[in-house]
Protein backbone atom coordinates (compact mmCIF):
# COMPACT_ATOMS: atom_id res chain seq x y z
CA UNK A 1 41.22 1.22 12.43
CA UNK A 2 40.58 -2.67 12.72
CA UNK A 3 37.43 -1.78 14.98
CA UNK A 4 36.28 0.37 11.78
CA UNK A 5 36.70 -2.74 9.51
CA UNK A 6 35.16 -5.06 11.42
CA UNK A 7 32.15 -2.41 11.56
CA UNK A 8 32.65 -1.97 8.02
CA UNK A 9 32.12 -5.73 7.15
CA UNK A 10 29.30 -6.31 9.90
CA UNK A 11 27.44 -3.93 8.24
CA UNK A 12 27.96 -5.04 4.37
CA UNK A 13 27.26 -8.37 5.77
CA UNK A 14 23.88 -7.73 7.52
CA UNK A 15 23.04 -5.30 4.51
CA UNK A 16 23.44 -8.56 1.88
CA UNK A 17 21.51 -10.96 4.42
CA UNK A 18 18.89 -8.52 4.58
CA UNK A 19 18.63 -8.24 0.60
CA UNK A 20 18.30 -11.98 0.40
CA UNK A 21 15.59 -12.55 2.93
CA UNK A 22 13.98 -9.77 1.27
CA UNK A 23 14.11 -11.25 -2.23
CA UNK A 24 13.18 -14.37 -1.16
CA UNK A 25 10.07 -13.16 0.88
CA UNK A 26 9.11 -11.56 -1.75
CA UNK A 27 8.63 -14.98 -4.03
CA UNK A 28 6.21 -15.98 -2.11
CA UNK A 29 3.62 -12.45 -1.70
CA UNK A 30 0.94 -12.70 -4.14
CA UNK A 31 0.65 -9.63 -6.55
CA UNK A 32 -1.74 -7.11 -5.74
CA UNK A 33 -4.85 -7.13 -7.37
CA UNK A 34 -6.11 -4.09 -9.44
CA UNK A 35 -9.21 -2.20 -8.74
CA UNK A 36 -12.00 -2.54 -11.22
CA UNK A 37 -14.14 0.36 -12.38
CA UNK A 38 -17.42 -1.65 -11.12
CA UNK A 39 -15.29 -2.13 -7.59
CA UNK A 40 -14.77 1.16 -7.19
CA UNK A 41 -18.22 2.74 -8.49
CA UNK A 42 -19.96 0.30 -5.72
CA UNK A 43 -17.63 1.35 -2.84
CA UNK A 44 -19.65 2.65 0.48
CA UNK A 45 -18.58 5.68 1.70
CA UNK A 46 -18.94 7.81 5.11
CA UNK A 47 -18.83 11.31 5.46
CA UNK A 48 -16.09 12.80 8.01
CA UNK A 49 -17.58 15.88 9.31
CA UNK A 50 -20.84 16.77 10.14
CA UNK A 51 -23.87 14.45 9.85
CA UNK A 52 -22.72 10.94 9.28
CA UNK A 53 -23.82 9.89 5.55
CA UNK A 54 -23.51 6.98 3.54
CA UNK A 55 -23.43 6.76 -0.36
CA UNK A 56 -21.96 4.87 -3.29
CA UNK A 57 -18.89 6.09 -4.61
CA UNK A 58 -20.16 6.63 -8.32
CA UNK A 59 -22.45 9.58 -7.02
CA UNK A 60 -19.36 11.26 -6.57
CA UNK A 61 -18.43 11.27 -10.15
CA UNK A 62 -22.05 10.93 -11.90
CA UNK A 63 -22.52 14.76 -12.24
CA UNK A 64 -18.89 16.09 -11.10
CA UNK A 65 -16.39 14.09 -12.42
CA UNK A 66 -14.61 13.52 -8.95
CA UNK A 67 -11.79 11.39 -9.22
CA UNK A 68 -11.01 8.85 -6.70
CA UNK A 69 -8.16 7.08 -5.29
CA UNK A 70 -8.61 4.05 -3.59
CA UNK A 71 -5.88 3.14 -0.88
CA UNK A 72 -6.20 -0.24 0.91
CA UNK A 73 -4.91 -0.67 4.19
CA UNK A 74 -3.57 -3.55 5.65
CA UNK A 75 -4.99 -6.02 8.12
């Protein structure tokens, strides 16, 4: 029972310290920037199968009206 309560507070303990660091990291990201329209029309693009072909991502949505989703990786 006392090994359970010591488990008990270890945990709420750990659980608060990682909140703080977390909110205090967090002060000092910068905000993410949004993507712009012009950004995203003059994106390069590769093909995944087949023959390897680059274009500009506004061909995708000139005639078809393709929409796009731009995810950024980090690093």
């Amino acid at each position: 029972m006392a090994l359970e309560l010591v488990g008990n507070v270890a945990a709420t303990i750990g659980g608060l310290v990682a909140g703080a660091m977390n909110f205090l990291t967090d002060l000092f990201l910068t905000k993410p920037l949004k993507a712009t329209l012009q950004y995203l029309e003059e994106a390069e693009l590769k093909t995944l199968q087949g023959d390897v072909k680059t274009f500009k991502a506004e061909t995708l949505w000139e005639k078809s009206g393709a929409v796009i989703m731009a995810v950024r990786r980090p690093g």
